[in-house]
N, C-alpha and C. Protein backbone atom coordinates (compact mmCIF):
# COMPACT_ATOMS: atom_id res chain seq x y z
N UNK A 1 -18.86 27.97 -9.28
CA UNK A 1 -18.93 26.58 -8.89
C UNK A 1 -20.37 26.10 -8.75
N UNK A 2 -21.06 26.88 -8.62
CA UNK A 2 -22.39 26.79 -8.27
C UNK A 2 -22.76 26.15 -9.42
N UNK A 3 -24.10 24.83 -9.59
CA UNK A 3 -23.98 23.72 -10.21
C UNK A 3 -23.01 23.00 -11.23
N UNK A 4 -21.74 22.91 -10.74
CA UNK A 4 -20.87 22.10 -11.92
C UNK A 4 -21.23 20.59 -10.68
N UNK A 5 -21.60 20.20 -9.66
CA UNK A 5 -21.74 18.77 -9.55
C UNK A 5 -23.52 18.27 -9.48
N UNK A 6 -23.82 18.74 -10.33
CA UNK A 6 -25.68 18.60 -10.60
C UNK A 6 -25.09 17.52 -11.28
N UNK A 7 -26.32 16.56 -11.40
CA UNK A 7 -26.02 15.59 -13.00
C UNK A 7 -25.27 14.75 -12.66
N UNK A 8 -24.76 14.69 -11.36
CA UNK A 8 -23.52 13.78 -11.23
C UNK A 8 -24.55 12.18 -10.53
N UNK A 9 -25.60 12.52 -9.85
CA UNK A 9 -26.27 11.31 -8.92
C UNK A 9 -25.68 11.39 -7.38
N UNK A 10 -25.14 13.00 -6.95
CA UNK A 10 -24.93 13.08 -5.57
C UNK A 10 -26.33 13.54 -4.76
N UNK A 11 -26.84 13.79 -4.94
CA UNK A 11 -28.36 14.30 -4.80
C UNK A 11 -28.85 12.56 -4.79
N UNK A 12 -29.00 12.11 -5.46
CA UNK A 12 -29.61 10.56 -5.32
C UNK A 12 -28.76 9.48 -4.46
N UNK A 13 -28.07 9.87 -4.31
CA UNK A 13 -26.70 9.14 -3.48
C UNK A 13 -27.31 9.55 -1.71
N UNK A 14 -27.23 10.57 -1.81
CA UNK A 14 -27.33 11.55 -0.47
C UNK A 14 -28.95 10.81 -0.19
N UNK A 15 -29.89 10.90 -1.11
CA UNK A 15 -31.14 10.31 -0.34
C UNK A 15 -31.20 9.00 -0.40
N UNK A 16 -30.30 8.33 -0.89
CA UNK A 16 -30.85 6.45 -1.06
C UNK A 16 -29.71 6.32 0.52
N UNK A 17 -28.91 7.05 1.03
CA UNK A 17 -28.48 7.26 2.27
C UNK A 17 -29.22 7.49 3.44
N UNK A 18 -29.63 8.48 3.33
CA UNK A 18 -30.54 8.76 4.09
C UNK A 18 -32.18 7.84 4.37
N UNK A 19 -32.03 7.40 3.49
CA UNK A 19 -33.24 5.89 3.63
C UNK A 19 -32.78 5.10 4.30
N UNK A 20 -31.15 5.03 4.07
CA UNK A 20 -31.21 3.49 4.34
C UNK A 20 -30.76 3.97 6.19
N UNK A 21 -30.04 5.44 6.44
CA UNK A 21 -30.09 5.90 7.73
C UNK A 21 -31.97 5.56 8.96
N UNK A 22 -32.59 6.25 8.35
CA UNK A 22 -33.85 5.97 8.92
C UNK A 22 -34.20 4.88 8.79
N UNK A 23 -33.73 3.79 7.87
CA UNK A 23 -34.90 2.46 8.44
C UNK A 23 -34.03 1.64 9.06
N UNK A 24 -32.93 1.91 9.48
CA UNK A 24 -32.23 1.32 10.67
C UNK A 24 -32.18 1.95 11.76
N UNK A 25 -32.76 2.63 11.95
CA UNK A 25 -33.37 3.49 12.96
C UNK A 25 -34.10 3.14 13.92
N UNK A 26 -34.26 2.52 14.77
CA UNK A 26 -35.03 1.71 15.75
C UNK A 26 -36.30 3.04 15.86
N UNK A 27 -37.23 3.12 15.74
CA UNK A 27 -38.56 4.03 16.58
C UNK A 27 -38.69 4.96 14.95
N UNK A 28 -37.69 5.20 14.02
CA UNK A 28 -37.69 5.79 12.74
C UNK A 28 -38.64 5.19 12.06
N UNK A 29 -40.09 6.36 11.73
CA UNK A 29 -41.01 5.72 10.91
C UNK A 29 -41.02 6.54 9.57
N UNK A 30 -40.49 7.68 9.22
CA UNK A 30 -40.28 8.55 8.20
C UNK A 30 -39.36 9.80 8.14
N UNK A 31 -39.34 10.38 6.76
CA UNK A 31 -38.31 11.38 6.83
C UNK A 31 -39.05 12.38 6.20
N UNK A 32 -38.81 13.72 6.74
CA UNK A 32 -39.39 14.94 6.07
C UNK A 32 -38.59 16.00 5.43
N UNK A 33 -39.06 16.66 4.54
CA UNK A 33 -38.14 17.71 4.30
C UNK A 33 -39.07 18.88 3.60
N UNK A 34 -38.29 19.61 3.53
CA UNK A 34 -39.14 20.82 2.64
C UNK A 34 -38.72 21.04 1.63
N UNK A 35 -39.27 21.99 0.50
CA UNK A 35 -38.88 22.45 -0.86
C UNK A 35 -39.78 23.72 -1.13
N UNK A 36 -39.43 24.80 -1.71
CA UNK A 36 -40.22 25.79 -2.08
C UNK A 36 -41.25 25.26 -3.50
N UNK A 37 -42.41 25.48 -2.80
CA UNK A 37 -43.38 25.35 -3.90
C UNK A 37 -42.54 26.10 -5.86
N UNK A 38 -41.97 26.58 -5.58
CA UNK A 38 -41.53 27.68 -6.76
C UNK A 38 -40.48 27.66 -7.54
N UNK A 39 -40.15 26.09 -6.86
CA UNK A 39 -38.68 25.15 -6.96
C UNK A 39 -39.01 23.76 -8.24
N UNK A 40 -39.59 24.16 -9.21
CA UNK A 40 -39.86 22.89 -10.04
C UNK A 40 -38.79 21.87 -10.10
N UNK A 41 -37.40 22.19 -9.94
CA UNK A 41 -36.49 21.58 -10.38
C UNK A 41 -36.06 20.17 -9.32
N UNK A 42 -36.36 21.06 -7.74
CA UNK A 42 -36.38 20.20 -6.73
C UNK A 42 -37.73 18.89 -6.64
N UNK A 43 -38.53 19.86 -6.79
CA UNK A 43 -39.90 18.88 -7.13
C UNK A 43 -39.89 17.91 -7.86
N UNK A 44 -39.33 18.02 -8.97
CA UNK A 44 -39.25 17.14 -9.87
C UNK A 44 -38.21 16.14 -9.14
N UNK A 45 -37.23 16.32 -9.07
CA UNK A 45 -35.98 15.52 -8.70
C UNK A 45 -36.68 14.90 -7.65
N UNK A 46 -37.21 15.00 -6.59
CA UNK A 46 -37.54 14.39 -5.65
C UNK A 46 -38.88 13.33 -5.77
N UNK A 47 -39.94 13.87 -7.18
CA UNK A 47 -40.47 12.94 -7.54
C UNK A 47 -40.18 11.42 -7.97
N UNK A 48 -38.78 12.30 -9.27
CA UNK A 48 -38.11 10.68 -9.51
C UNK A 48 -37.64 9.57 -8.86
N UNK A 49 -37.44 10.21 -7.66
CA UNK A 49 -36.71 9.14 -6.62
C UNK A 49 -38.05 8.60 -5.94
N UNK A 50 -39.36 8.96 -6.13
CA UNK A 50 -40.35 8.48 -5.40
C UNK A 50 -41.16 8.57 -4.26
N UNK A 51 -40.59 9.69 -4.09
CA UNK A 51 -41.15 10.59 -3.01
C UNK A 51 -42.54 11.09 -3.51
N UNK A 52 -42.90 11.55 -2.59
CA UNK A 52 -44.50 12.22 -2.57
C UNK A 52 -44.41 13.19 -2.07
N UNK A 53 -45.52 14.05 -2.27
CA UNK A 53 -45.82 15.75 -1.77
C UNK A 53 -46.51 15.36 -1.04
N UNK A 54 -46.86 16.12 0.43
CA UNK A 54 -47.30 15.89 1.75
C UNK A 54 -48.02 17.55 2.15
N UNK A 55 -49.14 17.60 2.02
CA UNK A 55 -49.89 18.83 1.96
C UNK A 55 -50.33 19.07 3.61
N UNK A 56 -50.41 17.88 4.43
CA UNK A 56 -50.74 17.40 5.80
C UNK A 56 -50.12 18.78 6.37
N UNK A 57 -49.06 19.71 6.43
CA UNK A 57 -48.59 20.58 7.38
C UNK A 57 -48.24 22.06 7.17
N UNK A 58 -48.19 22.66 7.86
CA UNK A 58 -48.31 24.37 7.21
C UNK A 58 -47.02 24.57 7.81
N UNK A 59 -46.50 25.63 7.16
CA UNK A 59 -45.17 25.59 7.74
C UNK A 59 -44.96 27.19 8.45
N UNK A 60 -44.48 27.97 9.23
CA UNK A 60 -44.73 28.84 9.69
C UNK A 60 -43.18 29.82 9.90
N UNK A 61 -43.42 30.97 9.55
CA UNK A 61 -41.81 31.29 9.48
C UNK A 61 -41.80 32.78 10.05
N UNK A 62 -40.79 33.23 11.10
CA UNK A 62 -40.48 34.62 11.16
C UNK A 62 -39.10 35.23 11.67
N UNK A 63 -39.33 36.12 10.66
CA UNK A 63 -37.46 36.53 10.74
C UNK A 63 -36.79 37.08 12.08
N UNK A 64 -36.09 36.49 12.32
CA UNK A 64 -35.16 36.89 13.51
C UNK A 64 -35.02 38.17 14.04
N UNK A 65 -34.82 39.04 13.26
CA UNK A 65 -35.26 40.43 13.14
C UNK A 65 -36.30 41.29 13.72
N UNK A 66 -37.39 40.44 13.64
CA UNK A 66 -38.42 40.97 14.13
C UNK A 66 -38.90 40.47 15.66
N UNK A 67 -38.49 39.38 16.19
CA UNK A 67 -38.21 39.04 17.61
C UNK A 67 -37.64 40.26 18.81
């Protein structure tokens, strides 16, 4: 099952939602998200819709495991 609904515009659906969630948002000044640098496919997709890459933050990660 794993990508048979790519291609469809649920991915563009889901973020022209989520826009229109945050700017009715009283105190909502933006939305963030992440993507693996290593992810061209996401990158891209998220370009088309007009988004921008945001270099401003480092992201910091450690496995549960090791706690």
């Amino acid at each position: 099952m794993q990508g048979s609904l790519r291609q469809q515009g649920i991915g563009a659906q889901l973020m022209a939602e989520l826009r229109r969630v945050a700017a009715a948002r009283a105190g909502c000044r933006r939305v963030e998200w992440m993507t693996d640098r290593s992810n061209p496919a996401a990158r891209g997709f998220y370009k088309s819709l007009g988004f921008a890459e945001f270099e401003g933050k480092i992201v910091y990660r450690i496995d549960a495991s090791t706690v």
